[in-house]
N, C-alpha and C. Protein backbone atom coordinates (compact mmCIF):
# COMPACT_ATOMS: atom_id res chain seq x y z
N UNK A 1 0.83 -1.17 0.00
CA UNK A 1 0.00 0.00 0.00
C UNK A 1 0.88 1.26 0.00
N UNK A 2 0.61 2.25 -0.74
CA UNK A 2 1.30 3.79 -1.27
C UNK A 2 0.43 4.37 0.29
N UNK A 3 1.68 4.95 0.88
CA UNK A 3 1.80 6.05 2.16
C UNK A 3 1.33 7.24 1.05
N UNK A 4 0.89 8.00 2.00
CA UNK A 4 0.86 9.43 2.17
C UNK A 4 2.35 10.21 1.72
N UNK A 5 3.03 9.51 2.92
CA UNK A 5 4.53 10.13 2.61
C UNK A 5 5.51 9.63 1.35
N UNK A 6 5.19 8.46 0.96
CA UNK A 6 5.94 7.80 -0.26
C UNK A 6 5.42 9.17 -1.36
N UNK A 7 3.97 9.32 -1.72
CA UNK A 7 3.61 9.99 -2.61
C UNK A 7 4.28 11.22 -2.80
N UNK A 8 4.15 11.53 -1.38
CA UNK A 8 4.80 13.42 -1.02
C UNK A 8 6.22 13.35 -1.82
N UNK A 9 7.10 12.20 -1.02
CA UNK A 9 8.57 12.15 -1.38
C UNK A 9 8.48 12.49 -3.12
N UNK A 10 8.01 11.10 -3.79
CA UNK A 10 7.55 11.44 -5.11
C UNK A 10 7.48 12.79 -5.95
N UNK A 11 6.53 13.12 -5.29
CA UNK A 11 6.38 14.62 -5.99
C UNK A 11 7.04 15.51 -5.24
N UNK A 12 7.67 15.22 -4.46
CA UNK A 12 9.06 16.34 -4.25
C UNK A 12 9.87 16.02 -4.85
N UNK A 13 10.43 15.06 -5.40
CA UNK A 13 11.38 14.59 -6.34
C UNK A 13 11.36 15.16 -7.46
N UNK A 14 9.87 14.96 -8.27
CA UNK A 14 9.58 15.53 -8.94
C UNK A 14 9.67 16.84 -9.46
N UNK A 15 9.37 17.68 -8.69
CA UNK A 15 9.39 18.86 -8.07
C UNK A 15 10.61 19.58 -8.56
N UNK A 16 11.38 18.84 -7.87
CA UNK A 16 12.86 19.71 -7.87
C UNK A 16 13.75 19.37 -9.40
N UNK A 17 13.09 17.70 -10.19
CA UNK A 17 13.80 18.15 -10.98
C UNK A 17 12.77 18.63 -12.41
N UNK A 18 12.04 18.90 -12.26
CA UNK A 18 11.14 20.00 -13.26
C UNK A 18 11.68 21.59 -12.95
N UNK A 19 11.44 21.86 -11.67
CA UNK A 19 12.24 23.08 -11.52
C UNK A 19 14.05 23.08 -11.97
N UNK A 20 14.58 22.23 -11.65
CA UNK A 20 16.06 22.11 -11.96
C UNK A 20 16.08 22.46 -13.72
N UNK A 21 15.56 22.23 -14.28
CA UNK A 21 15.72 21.62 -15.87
C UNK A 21 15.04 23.35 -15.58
N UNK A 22 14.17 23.29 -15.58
CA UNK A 22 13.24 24.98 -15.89
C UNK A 22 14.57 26.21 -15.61
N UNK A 23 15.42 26.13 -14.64
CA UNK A 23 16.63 26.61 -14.00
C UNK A 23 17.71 26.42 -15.15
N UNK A 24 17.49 25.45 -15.34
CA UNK A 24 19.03 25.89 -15.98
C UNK A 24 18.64 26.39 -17.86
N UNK A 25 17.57 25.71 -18.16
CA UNK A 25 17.32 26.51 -19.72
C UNK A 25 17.08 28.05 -19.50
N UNK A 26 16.50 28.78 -18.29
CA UNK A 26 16.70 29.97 -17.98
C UNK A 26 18.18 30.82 -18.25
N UNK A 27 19.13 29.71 -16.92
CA UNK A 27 20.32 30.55 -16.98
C UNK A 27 21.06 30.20 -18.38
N UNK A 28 21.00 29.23 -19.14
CA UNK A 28 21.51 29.52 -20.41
C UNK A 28 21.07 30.35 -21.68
N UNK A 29 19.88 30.75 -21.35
CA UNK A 29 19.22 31.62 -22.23
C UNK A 29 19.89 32.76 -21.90
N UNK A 30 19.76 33.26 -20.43
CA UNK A 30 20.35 34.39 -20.15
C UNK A 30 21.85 34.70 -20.81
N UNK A 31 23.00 33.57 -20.51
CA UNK A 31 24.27 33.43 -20.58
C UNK A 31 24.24 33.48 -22.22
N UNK A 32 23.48 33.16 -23.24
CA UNK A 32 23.31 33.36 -24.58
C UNK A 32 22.82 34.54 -24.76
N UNK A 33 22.26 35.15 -23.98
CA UNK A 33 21.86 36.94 -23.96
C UNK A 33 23.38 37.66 -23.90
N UNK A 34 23.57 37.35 -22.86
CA UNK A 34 24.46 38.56 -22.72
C UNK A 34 26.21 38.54 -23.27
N UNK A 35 26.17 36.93 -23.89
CA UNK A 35 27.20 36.89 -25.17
C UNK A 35 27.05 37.22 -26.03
N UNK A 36 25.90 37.22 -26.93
CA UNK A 36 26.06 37.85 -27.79
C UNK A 36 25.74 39.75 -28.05
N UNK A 37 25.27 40.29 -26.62
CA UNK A 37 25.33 41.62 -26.74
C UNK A 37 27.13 41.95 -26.26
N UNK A 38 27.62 41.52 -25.46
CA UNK A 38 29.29 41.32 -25.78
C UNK A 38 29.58 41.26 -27.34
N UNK A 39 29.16 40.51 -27.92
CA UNK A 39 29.49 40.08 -29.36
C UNK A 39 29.28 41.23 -30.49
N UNK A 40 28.51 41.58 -30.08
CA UNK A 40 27.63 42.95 -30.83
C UNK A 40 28.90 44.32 -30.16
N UNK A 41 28.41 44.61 -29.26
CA UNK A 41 29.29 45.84 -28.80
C UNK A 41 30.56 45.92 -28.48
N UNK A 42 31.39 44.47 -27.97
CA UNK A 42 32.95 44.48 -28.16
C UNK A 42 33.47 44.20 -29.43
N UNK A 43 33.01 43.43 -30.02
CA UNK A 43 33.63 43.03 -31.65
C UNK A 43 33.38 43.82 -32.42
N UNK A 44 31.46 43.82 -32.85
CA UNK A 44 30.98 44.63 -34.02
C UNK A 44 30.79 46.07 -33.50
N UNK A 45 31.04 46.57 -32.86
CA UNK A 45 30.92 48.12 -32.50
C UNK A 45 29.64 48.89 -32.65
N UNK A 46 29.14 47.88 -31.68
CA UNK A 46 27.20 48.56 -31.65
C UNK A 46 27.41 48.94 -30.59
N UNK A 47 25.90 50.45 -30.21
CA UNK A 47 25.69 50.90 -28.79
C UNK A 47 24.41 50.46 -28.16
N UNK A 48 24.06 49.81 -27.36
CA UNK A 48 23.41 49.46 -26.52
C UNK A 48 22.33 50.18 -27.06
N UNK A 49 22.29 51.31 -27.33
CA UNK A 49 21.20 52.53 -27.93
C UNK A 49 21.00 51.80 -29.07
N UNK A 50 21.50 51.31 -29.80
CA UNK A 50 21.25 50.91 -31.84
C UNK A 50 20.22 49.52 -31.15
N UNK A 51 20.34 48.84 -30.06
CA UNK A 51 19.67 47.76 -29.99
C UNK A 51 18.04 48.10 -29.76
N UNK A 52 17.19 47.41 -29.84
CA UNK A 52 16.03 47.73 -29.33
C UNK A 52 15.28 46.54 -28.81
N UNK A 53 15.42 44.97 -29.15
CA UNK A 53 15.35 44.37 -28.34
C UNK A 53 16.54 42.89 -28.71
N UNK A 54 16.58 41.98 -27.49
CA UNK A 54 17.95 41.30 -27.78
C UNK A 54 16.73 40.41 -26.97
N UNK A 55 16.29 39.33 -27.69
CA UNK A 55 15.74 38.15 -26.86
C UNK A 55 16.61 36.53 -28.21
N UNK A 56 17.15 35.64 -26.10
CA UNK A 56 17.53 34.51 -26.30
C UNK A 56 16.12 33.84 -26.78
N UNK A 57 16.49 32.65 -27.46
CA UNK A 57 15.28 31.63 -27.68
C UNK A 57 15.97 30.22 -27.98
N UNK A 58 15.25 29.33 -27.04
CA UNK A 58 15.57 27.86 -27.18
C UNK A 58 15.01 27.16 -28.36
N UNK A 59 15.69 26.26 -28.89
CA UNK A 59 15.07 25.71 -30.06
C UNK A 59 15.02 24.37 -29.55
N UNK A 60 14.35 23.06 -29.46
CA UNK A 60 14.37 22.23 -28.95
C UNK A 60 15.10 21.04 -29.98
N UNK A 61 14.49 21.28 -31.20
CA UNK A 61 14.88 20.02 -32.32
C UNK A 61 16.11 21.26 -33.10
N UNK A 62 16.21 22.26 -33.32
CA UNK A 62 16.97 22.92 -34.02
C UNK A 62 18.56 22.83 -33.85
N UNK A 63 19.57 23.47 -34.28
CA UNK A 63 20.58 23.54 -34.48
C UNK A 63 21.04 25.58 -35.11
N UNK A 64 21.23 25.84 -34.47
CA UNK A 64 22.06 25.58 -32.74
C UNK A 64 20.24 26.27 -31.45
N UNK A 65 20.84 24.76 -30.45
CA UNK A 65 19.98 25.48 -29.09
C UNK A 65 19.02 26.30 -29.02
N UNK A 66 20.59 26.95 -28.62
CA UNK A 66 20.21 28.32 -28.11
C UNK A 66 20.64 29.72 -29.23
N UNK A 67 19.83 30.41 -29.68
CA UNK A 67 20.45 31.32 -30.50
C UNK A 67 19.67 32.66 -29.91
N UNK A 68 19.77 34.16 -30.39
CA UNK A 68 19.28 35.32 -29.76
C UNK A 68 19.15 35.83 -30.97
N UNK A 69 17.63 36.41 -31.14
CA UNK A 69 17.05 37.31 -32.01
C UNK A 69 17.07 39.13 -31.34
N UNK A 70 17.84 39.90 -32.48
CA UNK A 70 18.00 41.10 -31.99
C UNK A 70 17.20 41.75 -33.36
N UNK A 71 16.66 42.89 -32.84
CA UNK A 71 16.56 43.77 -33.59
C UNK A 71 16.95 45.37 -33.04
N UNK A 72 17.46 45.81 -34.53
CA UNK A 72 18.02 47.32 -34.77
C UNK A 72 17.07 48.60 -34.30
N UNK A 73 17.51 49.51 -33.77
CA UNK A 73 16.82 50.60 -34.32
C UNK A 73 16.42 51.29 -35.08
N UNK A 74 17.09 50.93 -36.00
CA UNK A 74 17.06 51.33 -37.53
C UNK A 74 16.83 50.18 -38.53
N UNK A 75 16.13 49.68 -37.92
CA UNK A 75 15.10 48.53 -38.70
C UNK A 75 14.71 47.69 -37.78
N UNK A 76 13.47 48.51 -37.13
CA UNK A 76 13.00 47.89 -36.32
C UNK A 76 12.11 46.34 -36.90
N UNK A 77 12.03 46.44 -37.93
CA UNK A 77 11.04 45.48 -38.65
C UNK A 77 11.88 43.85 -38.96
N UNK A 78 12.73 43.98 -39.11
CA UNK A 78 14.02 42.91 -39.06
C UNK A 78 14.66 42.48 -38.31
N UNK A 79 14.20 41.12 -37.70
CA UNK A 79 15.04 40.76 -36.67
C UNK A 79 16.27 39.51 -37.10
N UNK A 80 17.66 40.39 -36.70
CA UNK A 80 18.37 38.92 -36.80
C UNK A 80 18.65 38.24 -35.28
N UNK A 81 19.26 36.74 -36.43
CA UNK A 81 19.30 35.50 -35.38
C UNK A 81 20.92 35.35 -34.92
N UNK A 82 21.50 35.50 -34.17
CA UNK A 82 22.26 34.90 -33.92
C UNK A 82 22.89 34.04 -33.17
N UNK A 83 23.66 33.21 -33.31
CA UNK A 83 24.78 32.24 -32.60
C UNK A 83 24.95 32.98 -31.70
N UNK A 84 24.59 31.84 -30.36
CA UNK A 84 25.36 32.38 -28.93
C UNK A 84 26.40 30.97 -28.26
N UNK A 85 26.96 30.47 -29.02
CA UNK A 85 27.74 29.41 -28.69
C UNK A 85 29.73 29.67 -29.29
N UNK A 86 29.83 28.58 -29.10
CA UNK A 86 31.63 28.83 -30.14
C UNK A 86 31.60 29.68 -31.16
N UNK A 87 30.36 29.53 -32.19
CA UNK A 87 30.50 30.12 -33.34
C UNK A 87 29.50 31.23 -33.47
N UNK A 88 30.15 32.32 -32.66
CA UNK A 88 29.52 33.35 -32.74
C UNK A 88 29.47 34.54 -33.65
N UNK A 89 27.79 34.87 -34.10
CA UNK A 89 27.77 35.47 -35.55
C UNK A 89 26.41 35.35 -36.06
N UNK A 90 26.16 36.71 -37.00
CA UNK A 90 24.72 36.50 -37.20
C UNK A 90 24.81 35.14 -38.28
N UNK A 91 23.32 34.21 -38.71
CA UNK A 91 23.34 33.15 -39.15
C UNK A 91 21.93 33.34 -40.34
N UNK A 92 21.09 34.07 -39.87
CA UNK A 92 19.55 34.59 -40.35
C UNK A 92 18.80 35.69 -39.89
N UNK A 93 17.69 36.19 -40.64
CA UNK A 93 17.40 37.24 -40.78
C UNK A 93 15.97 37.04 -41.29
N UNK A 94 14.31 37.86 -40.60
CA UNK A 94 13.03 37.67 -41.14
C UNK A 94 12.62 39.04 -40.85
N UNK A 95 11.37 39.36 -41.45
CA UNK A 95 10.78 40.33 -41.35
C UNK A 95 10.02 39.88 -40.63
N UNK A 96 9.31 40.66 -39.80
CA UNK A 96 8.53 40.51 -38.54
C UNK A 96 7.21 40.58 -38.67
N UNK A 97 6.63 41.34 -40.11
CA UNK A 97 5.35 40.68 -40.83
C UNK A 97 5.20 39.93 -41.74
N UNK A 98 6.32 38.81 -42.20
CA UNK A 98 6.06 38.12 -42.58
C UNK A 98 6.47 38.30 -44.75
N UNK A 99 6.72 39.87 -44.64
CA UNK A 99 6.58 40.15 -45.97
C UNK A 99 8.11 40.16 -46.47
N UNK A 100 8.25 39.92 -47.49
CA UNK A 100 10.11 39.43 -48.35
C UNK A 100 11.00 40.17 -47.94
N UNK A 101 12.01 40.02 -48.26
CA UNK A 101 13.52 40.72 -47.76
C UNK A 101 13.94 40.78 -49.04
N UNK A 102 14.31 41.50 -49.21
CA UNK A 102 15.42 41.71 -50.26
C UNK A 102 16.55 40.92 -50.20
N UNK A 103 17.50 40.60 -50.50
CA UNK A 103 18.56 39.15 -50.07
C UNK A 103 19.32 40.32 -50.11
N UNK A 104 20.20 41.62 -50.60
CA UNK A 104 20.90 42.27 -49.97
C UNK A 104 20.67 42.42 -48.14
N UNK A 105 19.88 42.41 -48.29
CA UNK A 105 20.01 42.51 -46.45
C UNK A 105 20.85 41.95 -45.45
N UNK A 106 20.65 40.75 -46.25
CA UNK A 106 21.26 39.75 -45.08
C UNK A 106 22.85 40.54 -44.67
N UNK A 107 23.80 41.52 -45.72
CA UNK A 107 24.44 42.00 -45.57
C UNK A 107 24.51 42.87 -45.03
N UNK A 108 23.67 43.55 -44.80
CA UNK A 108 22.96 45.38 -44.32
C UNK A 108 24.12 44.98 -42.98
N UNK A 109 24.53 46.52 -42.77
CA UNK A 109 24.83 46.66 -41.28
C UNK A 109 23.89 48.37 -40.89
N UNK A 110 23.13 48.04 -40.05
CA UNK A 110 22.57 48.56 -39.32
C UNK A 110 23.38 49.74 -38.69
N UNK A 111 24.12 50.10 -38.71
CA UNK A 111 25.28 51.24 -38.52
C UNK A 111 25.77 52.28 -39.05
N UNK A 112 25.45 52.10 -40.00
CA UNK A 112 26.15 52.57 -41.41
C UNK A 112 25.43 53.31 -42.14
N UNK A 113 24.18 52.66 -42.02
CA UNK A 113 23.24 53.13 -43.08
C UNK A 113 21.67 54.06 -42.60
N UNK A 114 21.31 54.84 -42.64
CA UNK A 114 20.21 55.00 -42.10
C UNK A 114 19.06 55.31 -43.03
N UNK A 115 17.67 55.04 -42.17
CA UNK A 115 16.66 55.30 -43.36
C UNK A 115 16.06 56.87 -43.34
């Protein structure tokens, strides 16, 4: 016969490792945040100001992980993807309604150019 307390133990077990796993895809999302805004402002010579938003995102079946979608201030409508691992670097690039890109873009630097 299943105790009271067997069950409890159970779902404290449980417990901790649903939260554990929830914990650490957090702190690597974060730790993929704030490499690649390093990546952006020590290497490529962006200001914190040119950014407007910098969100990590887990990919579960994808390649790579973990990557971070930023978008410009000066194109707010375009968000790129980038690598937050060894091979750090933008990889892709979408419009945020859905409507075509020009394939020069993928080159655009957001710096340089204004509209």
């Amino acid at each position: 016969m299943i105790t009271i307390k067997k069950i409890l133990i159970t779902l404290s077990i449980i417990l901790i490792v649903v939260s554990s796993i929830f914990l650490y895809i957090q702190l690597k999302k974060q730790l993929s945040a704030n490499t690649v805004m390093d990546y952006l402002i020590e290497e490529k010579g962006y200001k914190k100001s040119e950014i407007i938003t910098l969100e990590s995102k887990l990919t579960f079946l994808g390649i790579p992980k973990y990557h971070v979608e930023v978008t410009f201030k000066n194109e707010p409508n375009i968000v790129y993807l980038y690598f937050a691992n060894d091979l750090r670097g933008q990889f892709e690039y979408y419009e945020i309604n859905g409507e075509t890109i020009p394939e020069d873009l993928k080159k655009y630097d957001p710096r340089t150019n204004a509209h």
